[in-house]
Protein backbone atom coordinates (compact mmCIF):
# COMPACT_ATOMS: atom_id res chain seq x y z
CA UNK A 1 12.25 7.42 2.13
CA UNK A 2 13.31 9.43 -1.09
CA UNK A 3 11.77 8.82 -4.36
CA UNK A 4 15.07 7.58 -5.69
CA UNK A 5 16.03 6.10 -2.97
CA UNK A 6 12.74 3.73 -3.53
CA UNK A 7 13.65 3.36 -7.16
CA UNK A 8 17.13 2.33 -6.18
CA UNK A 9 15.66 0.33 -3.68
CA UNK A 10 13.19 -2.12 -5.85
CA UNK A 11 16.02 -2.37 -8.52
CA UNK A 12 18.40 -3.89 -6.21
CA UNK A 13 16.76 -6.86 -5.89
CA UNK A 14 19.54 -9.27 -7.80
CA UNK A 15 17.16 -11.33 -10.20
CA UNK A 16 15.85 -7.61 -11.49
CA UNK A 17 19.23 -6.52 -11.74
CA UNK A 18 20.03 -9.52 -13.79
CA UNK A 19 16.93 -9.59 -15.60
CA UNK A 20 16.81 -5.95 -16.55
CA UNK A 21 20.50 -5.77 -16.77
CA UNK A 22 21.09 -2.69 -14.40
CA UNK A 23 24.90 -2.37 -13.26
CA UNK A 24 26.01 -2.08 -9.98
CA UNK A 25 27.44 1.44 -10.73
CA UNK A 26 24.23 2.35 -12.91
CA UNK A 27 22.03 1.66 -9.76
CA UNK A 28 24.16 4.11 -7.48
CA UNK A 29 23.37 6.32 -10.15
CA UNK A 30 19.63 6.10 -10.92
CA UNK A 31 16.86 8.95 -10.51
CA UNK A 32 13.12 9.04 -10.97
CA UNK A 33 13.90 11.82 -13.08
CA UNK A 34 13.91 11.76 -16.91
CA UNK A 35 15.99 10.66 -19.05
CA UNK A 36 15.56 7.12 -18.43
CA UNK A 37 17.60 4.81 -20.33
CA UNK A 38 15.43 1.71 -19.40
CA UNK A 39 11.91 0.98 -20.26
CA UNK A 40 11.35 -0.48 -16.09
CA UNK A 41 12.95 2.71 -14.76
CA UNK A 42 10.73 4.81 -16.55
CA UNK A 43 7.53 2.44 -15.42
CA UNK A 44 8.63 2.40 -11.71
CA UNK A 45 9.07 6.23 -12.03
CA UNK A 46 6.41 7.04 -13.49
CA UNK A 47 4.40 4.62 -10.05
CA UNK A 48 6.68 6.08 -7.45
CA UNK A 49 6.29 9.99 -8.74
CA UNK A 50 3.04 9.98 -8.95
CA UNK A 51 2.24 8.54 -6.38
CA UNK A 52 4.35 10.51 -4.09
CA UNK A 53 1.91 13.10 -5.87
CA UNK A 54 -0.96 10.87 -4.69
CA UNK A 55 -2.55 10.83 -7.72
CA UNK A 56 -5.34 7.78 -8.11
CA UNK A 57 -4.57 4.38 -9.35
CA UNK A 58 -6.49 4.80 -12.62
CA UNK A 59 -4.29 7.85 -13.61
CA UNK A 60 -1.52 6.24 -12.77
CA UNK A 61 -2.64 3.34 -14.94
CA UNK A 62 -3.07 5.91 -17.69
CA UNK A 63 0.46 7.00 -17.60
CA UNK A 64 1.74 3.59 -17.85
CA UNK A 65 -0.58 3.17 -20.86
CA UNK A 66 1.44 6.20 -22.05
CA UNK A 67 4.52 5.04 -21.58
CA UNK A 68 3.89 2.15 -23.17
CA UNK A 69 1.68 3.93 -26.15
CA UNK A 70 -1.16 1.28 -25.48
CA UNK A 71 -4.89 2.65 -26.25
């Protein structure tokens, strides 16, 4: 499975799409690649590229951190 296919995927779940309020037609459209106009697409990007680029758990945890500009 494709990295945005995974995205697309997770986000189609209908109490995210609610939640997070993704469109029907915005979801067709999503990418794991920047820009992002959602803070969760970004997040779930950022876990599903790198990790795809099987990079370790704590660095991915450090890019979240990033994201977020935590610590």
């Amino acid at each position: 499975m494709e990295r945005n296919d995974i995205l697309k995927e997770i986000l189609s779940d209908p109490d995210l799409m609610e939640k997070y309020d993704i469109k029907e037609k915005d979801l067709k459209e999503l990418t794991t690649s920047a820009p992002y106009n959602k803070k969760i697409i970004e997040v779930l990007s950022v876990i599903i590229n790198e990790n795809d680029n099987h990079l370790n758990s704590s660095m991915i945890y450090k890019k979240i951190k990033k994201v977020h500009n935590i610590g």
